[in-house]
C-alpha atoms as a PDB file:
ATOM      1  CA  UNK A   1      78.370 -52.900 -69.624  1.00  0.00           C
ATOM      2  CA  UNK A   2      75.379 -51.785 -67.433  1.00  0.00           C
ATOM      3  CA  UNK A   3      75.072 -50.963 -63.805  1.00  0.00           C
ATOM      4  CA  UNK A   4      74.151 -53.141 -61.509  1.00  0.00           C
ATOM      5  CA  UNK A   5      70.889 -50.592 -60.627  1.00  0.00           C
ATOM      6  CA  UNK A   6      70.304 -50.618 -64.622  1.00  0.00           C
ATOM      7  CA  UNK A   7      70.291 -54.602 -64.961  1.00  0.00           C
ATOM      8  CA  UNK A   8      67.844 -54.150 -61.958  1.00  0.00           C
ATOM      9  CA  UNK A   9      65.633 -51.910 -63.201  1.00  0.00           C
ATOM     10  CA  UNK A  10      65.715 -54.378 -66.319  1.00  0.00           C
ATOM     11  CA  UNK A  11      64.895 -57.071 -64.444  1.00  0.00           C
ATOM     12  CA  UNK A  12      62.244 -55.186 -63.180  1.00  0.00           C
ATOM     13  CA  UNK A  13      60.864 -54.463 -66.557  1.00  0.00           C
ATOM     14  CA  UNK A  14      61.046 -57.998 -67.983  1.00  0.00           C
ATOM     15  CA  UNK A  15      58.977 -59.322 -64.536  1.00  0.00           C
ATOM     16  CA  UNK A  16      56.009 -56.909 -65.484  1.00  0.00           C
ATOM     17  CA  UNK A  17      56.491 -57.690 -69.167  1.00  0.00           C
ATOM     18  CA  UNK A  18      52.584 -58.136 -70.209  1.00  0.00           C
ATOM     19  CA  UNK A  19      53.349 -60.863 -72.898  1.00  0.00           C
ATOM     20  CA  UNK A  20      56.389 -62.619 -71.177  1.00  0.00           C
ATOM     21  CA  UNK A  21      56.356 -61.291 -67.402  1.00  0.00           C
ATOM     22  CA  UNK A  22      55.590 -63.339 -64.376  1.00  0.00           C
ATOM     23  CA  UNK A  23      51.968 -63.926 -63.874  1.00  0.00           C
ATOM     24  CA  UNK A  24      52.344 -62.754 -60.140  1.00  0.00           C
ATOM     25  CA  UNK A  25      54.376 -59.884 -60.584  1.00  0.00           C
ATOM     26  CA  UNK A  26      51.809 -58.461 -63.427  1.00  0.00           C
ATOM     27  CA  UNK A  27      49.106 -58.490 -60.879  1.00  0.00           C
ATOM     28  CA  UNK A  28      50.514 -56.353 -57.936  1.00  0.00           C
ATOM     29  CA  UNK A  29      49.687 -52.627 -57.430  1.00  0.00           C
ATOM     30  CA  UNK A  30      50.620 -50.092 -55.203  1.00  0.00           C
ATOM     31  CA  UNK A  31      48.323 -51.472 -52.568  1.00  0.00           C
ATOM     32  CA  UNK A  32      49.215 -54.869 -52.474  1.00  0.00           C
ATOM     33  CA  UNK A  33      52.956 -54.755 -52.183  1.00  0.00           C
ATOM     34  CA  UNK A  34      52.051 -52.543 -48.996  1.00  0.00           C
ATOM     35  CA  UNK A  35      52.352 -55.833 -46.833  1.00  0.00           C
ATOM     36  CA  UNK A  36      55.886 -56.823 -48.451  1.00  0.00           C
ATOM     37  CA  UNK A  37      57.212 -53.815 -48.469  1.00  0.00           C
ATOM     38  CA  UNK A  38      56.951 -53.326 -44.390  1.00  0.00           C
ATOM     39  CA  UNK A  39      57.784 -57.030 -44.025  1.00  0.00           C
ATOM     40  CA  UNK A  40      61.113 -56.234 -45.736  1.00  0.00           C
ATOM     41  CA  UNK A  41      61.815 -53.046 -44.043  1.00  0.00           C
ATOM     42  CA  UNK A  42      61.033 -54.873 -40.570  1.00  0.00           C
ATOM     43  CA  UNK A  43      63.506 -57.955 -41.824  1.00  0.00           C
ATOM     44  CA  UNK A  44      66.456 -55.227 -42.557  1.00  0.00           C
ATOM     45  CA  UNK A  45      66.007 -54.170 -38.910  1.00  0.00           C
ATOM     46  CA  UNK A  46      66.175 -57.729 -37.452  1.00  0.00           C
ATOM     47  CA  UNK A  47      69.223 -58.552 -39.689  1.00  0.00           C
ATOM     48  CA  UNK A  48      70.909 -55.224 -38.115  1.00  0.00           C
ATOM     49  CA  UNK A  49      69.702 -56.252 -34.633  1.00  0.00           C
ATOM     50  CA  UNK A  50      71.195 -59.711 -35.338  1.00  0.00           C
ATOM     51  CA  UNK A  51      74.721 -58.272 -36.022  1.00  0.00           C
ATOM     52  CA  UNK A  52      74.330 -60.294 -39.705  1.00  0.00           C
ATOM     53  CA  UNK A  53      76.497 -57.982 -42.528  1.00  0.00           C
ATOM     54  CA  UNK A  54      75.860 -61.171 -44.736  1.00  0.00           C
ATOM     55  CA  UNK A  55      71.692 -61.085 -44.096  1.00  0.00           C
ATOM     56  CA  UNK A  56      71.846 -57.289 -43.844  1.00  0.00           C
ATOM     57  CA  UNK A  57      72.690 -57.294 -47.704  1.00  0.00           C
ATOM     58  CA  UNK A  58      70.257 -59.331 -49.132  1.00  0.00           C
ATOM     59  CA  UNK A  59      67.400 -57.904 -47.282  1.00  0.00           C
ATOM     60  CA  UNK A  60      68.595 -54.351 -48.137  1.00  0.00           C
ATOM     61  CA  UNK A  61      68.154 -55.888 -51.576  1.00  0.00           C
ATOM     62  CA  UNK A  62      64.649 -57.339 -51.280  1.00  0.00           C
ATOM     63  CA  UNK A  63      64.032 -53.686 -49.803  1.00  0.00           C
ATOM     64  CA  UNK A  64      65.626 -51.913 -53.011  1.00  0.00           C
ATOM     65  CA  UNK A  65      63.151 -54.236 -55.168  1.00  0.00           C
ATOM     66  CA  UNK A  66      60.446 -52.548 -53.196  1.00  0.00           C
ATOM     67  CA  UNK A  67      61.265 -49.212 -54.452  1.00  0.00           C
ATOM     68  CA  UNK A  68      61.998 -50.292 -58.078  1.00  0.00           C
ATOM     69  CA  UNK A  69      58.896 -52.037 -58.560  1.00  0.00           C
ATOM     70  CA  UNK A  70      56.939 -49.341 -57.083  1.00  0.00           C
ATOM     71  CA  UNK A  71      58.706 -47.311 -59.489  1.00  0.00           C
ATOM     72  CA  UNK A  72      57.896 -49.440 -62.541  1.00  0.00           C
ATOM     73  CA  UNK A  73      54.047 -49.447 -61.726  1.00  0.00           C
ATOM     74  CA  UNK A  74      54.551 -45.928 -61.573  1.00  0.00           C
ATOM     75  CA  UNK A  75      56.193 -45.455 -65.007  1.00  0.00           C
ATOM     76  CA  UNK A  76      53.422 -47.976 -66.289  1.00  0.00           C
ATOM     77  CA  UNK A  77      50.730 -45.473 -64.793  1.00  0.00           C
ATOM     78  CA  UNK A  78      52.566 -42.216 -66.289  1.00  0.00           C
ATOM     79  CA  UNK A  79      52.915 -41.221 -63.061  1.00  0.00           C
ATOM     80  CA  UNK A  80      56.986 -40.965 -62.287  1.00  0.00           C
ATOM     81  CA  UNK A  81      60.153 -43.304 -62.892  1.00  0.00           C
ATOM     82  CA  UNK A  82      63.166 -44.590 -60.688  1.00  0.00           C
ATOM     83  CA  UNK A  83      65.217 -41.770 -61.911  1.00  0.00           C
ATOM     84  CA  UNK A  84      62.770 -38.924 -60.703  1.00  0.00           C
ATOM     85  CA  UNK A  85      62.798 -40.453 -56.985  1.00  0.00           C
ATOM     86  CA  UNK A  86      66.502 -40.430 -57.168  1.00  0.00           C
ATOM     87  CA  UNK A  87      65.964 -37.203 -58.251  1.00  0.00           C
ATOM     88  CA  UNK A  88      63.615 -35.910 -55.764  1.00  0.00           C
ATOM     89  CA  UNK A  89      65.615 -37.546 -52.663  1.00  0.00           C
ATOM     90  CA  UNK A  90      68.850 -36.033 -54.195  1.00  0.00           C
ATOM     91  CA  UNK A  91      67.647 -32.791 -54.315  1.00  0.00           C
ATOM     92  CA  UNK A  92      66.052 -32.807 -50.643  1.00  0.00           C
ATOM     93  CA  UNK A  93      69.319 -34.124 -49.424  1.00  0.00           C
ATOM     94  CA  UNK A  94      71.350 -31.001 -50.968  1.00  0.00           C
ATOM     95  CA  UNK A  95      68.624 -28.722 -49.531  1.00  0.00           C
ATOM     96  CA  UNK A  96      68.201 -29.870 -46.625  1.00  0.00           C
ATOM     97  CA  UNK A  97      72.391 -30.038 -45.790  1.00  0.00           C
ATOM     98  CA  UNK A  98      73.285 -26.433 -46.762  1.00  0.00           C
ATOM     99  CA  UNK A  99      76.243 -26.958 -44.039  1.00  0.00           C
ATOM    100  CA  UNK A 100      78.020 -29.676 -46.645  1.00  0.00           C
ATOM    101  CA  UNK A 101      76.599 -28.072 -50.055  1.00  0.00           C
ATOM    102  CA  UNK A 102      76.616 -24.329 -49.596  1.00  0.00           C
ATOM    103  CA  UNK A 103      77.885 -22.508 -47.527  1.00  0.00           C
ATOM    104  CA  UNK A 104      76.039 -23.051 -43.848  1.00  0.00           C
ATOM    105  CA  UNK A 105      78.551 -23.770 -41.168  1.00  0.00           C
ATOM    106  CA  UNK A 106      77.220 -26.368 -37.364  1.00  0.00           C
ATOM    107  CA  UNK A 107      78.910 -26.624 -34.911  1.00  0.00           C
ATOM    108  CA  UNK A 108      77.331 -29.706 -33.633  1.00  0.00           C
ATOM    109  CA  UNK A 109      74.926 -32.831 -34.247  1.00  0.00           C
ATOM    110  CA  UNK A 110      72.521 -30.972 -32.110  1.00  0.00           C
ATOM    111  CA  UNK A 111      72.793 -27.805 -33.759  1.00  0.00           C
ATOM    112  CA  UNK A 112      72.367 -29.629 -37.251  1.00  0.00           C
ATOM    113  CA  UNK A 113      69.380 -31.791 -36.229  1.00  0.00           C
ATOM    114  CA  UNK A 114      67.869 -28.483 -35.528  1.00  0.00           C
ATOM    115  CA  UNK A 115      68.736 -26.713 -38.620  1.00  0.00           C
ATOM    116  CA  UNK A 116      67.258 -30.186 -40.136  1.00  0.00           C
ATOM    117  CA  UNK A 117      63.890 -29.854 -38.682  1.00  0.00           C
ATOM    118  CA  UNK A 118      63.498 -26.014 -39.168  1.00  0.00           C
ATOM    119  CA  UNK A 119      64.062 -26.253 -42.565  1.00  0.00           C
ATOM    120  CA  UNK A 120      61.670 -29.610 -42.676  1.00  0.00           C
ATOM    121  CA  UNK A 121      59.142 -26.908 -40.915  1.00  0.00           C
ATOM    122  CA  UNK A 122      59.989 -24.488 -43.678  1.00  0.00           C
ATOM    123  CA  UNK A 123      58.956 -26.687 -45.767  1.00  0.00           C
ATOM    124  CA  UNK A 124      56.071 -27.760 -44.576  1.00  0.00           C
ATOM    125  CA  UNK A 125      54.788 -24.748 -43.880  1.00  0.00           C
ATOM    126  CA  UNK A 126      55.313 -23.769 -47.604  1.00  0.00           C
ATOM    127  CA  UNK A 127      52.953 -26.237 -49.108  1.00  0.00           C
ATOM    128  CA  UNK A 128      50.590 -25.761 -46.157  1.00  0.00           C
ATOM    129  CA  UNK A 129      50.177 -22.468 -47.532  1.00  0.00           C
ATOM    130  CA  UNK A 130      48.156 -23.886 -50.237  1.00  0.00           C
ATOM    131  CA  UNK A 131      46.901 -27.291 -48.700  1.00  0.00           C
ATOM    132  CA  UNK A 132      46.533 -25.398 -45.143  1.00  0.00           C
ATOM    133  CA  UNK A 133      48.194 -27.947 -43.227  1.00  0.00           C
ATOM    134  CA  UNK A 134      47.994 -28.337 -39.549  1.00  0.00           C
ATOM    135  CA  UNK A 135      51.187 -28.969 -37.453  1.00  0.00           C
ATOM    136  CA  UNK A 136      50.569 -32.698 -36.657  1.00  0.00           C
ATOM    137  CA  UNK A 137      49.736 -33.358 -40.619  1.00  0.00           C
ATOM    138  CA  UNK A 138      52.297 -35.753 -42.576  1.00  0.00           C
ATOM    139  CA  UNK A 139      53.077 -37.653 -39.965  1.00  0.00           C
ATOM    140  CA  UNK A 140      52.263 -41.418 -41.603  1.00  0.00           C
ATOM    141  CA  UNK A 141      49.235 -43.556 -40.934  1.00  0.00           C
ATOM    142  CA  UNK A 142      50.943 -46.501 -41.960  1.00  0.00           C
ATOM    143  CA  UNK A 143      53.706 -46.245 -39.434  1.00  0.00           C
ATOM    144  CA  UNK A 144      53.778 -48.412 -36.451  1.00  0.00           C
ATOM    145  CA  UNK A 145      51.642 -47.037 -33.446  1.00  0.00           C
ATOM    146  CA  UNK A 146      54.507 -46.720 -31.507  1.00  0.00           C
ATOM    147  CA  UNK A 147      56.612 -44.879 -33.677  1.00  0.00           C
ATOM    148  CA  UNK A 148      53.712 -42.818 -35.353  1.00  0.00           C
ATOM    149  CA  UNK A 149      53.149 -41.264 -30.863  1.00  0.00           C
ATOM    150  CA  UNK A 150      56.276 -40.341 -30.993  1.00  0.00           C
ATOM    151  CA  UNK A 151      56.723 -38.662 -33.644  1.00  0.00           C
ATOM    152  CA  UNK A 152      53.595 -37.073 -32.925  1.00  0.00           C
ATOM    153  CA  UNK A 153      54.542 -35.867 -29.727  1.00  0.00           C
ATOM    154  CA  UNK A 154      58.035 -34.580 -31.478  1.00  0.00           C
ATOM    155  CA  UNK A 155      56.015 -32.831 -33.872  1.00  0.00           C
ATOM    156  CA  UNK A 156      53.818 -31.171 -30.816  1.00  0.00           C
ATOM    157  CA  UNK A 157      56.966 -30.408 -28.746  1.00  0.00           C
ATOM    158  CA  UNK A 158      58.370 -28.319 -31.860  1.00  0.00           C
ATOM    159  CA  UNK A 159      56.035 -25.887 -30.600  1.00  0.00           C
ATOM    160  CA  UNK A 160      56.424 -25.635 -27.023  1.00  0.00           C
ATOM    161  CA  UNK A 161      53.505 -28.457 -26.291  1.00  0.00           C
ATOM    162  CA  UNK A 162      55.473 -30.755 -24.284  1.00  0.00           C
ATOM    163  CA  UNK A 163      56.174 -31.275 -20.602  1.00  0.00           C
ATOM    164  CA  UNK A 164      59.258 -28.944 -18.920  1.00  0.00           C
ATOM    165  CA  UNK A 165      61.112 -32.041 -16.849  1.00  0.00           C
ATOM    166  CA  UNK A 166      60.316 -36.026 -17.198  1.00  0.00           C
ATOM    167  CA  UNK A 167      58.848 -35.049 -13.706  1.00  0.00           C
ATOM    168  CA  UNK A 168      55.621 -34.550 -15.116  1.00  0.00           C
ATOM    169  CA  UNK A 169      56.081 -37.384 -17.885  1.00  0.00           C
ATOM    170  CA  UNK A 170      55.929 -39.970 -14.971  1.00  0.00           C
ATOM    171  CA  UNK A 171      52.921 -38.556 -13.110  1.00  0.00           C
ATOM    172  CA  UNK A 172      51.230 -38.693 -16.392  1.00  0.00           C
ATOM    173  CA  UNK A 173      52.035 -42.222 -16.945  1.00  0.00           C
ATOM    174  CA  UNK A 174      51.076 -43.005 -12.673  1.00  0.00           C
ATOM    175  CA  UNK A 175      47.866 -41.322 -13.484  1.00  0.00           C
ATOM    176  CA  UNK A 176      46.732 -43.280 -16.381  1.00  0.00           C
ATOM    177  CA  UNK A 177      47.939 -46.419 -14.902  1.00  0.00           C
ATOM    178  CA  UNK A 178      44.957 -45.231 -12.004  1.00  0.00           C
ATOM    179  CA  UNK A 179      42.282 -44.442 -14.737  1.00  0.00           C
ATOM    180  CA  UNK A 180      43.007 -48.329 -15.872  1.00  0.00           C
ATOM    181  CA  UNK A 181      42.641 -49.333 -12.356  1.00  0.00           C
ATOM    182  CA  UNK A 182      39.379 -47.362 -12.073  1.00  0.00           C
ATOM    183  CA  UNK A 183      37.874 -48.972 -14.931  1.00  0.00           C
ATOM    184  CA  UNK A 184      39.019 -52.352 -14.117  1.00  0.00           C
ATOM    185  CA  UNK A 185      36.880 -51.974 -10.610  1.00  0.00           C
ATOM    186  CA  UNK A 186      33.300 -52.113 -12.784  1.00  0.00           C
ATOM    187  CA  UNK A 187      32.644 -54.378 -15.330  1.00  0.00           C
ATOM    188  CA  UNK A 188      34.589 -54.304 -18.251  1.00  0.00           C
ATOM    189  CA  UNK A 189      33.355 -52.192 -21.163  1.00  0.00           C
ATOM    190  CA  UNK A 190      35.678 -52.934 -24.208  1.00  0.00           C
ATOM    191  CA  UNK A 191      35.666 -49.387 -25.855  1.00  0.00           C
ATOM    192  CA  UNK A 192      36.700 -47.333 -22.604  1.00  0.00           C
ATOM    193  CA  UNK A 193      39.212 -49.488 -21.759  1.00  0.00           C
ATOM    194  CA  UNK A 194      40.673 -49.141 -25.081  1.00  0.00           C
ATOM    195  CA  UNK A 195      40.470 -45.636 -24.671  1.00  0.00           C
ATOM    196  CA  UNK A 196      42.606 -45.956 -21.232  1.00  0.00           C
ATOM    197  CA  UNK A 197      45.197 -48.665 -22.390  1.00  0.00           C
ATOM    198  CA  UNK A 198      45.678 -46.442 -25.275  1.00  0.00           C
ATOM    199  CA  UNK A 199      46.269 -43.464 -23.334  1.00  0.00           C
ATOM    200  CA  UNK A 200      48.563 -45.449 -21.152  1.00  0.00           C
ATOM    201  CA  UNK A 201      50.644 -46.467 -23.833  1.00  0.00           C
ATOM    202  CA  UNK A 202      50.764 -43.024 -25.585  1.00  0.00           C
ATOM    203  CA  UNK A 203      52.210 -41.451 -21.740  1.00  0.00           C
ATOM    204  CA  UNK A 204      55.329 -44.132 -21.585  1.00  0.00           C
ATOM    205  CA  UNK A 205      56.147 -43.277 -25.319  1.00  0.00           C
ATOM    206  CA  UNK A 206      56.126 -39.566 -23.863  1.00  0.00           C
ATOM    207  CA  UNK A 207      58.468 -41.189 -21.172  1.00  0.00           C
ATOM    208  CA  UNK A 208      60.416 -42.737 -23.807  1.00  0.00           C
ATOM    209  CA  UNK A 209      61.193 -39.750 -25.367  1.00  0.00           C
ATOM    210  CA  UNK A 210      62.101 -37.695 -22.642  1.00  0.00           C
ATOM    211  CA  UNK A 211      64.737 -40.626 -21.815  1.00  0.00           C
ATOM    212  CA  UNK A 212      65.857 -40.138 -25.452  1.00  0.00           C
ATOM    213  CA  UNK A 213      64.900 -43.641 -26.228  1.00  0.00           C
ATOM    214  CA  UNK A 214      63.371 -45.032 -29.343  1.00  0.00           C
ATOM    215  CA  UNK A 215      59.822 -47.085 -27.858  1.00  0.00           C
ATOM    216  CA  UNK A 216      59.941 -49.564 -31.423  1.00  0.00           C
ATOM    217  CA  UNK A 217      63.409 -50.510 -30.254  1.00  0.00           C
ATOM    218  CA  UNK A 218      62.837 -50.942 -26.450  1.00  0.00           C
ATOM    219  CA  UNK A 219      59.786 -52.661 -26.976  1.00  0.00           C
ATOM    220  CA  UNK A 220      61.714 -55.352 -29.818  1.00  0.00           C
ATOM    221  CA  UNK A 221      64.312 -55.801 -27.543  1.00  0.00           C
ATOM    222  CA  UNK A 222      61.332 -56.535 -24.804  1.00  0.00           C
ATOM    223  CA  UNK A 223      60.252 -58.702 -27.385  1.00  0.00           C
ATOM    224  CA  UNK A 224      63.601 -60.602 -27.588  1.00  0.00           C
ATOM    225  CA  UNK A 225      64.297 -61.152 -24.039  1.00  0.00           C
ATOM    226  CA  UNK A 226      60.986 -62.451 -23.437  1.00  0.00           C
ATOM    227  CA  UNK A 227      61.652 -65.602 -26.405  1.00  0.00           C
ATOM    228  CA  UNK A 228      64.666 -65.701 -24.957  1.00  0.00           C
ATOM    229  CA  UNK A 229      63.016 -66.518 -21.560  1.00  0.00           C
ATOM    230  CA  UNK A 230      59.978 -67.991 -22.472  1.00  0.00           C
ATOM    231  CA  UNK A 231      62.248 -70.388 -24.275  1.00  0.00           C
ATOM    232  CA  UNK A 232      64.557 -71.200 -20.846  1.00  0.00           C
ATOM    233  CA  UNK A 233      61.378 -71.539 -19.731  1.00  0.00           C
ATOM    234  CA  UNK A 234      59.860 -74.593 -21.857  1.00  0.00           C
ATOM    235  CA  UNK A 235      63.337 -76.347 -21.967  1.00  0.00           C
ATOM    236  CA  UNK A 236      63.165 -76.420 -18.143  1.00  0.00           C
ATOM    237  CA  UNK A 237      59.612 -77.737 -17.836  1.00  0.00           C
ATOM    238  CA  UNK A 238      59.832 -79.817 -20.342  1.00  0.00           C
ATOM    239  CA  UNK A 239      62.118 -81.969 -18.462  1.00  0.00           C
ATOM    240  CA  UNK A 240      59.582 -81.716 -15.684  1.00  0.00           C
ATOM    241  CA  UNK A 241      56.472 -83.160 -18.341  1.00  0.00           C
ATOM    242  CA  UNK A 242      55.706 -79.494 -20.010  1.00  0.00           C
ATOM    243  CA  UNK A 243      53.530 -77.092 -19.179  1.00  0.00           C
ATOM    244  CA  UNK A 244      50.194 -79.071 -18.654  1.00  0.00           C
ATOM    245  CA  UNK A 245      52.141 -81.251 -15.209  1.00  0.00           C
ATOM    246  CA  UNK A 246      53.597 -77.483 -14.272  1.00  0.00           C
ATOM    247  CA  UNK A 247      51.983 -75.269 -11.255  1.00  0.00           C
ATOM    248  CA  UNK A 248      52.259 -71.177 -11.864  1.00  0.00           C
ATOM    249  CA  UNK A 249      55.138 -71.125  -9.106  1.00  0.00           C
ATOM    250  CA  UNK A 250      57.270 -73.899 -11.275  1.00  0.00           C
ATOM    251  CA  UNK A 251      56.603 -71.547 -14.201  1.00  0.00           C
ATOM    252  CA  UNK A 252      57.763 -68.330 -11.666  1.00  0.00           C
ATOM    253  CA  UNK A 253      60.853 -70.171 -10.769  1.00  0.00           C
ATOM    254  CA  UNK A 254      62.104 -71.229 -14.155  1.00  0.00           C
ATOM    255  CA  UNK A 255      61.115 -67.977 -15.617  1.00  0.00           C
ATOM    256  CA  UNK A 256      63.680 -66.215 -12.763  1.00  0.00           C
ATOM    257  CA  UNK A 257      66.080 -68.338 -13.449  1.00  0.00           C
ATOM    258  CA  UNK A 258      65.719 -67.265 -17.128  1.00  0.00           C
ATOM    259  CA  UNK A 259      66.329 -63.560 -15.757  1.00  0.00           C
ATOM    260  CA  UNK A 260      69.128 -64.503 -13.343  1.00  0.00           C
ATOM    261  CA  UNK A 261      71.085 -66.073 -16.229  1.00  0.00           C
ATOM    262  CA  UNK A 262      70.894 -62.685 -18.182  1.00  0.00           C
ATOM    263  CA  UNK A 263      72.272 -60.781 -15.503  1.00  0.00           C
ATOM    264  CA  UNK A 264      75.405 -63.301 -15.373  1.00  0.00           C
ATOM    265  CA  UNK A 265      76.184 -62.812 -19.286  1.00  0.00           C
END
C-alpha cells in the first residue's frame, strides 16, 4: 500500500501526463505557478490567523501541491526530484541543529537562534567564497516589501549596522515623516515622493523590529480591524441612506463607534 506523499506524487505525475494529463496542468512552468504558489502560502496564514485547524489542513495541502509540482517540472527538466529537496532540507536541518544531532549543548532559545544564524553566516560566507557574496545578498526579491526591510535590516544589524536604543529608531522615523512634509509643501513630483514614503516606511519596519514585532503581521492585523470597522461603518450609514446622503463627520462618528466597540470586547 503506498504513502499518502507517494499517491501524491502519483497524482502529480498522471496531471502532467503528456498523452493523458490535464491540458492546464501540462502548460505551467516554474514561472507561472509563481502567483499560486504565494496565494497559497498567504491563504495558510489567514487560515492560522482565523483559528481554522479544519481550513489550516487543506490549504497546507494546496501548499504541499506547490512543492510537488515544482518538483515534477523539475524531474521533467533533469534538473532535481521531490526526494532530493527532502533531501537537501533534511540535511540542513541536521546541520544546522548540532545541539539535537551531535553533540552541541544551548542553554536557551536565544542562545540557539544565535548559533542558528552564525552557522547560516558560515554558510553563506562559504559559497561567497566562490560567488563573492555581499552581506545583504540572498535575501529574496520575491518576498513581500515589508518582510524583505526587515530582514534586510536583520541581515545589516548582524554586523553591528543598526541603531544602539529604539531612541534613535523613532527620531529616524520623526525625521522622515518631516522630509514627507517638506515635499508635500511644493508641488508634487511623483518619483521623490516615492523616494520619501519609501524611506518612511523602511524607518517604522526599523521600529518594528526594535519592538520585536513582525511589520507583515501588524500591518494584516491593521488590515483586519480596518474591514472590521469600515464594515460597522456601512451597516450604520446604511440605515442613514449610505454613503452618498452621509457628511465626513457622520462617517467620523460611526467610524469611533466602530473603535469604541473594540475596546469593550
Amino acid at each position: 500500500m503506498s504513502s499518502p506523499i507517494d499517491e501524491l506524487l502519483d497524482i502529480m505525475q498522471r496531471l502532467r501526463d503528456p498523452e493523458s494529463g490535464c491540458p492546464w496542468d501540462l502548460q505551467q512552468t516554474f514561472q507561472s505557478l509563481i502567483p499560486h504558489t504565494l496565494e497559497e502560502a498567504y491563504e495558510v496564514a489567514e487560515a492560522i490567523e482565523n483559528d481554522a485547524a479544519d481550513e489550516l489542513a487543506d490549504e497546507l495541502g494546496d501548499l504541499l501541491f506547490q512543492v510537488v509540482f515544482y518538483a515534477r517540472i523539475a524531474e521533467e527538466d533533469g534538473l532535481f526530484d521531490f526526494a532530493r529537496i527532502c533531501r537537501n532540507i533534511s540535511d540542513k536541518l541536521i546541520r544546522r541543529h548540532p545541539h539535537v544531532f551531535a553533540n552541541e549543548k544551548v542553554a536557551s532559545i536565544a542562545e540557539q537562534s544565535e548559533a542558528w544564524e552564525r552557522l547560516k553566516t558560515l554558510e553563506r560566507a562559504e559559497k561567497s567564497v566562490a560567488e563573492k557574496n555581499r552581506i545583504l545578498d540572498g535575501v529574496s526579491h520575491a518576498l513581500p516589501a515589508l518582510t524583505r526591510a526587515l530582514k534586510l535590516q536583520k541581515r545589516a544589524a548582524r554586523v553591528g549596522f543598526d541603531w544602539p536604543d529604539i531612541q534613535g529608531v523613532l527620531a529616524k522615523v520623526q525625521e522622515e515623516i518631516v522630509e514627507v512634509e517638506a515635499e508635500l509643501e511644493e508641488p508634487v513630483a511623483v518619483d521623490r515622493m516615492q523616494h520619501e514614503i519609501g524611506d518612511l516606511l523602511f524607518a517604522v519596519v526599523n521600529l518594528a523590529r526594535h519592538t520585536d514585532m513582525d511589520p507583515e503581521t501588524a500591518l494584516r492585523q491593521a488590515n483586519r480591524r480596518f474591514e472590521s470597522r469600515f464594515a460597522h461603518v456601512e451597516d450604520v450609514l446604511s440605515r442613514q441612506g449610505g454613503f452618498a446622503q452621509a457628511s465626513l463627520d457622520e462617517m467620523e462618528v460611526a467610524w469611533q463607534k466602530a473603535r469604541d466597540n473594540e475596546k469593550c470586547k
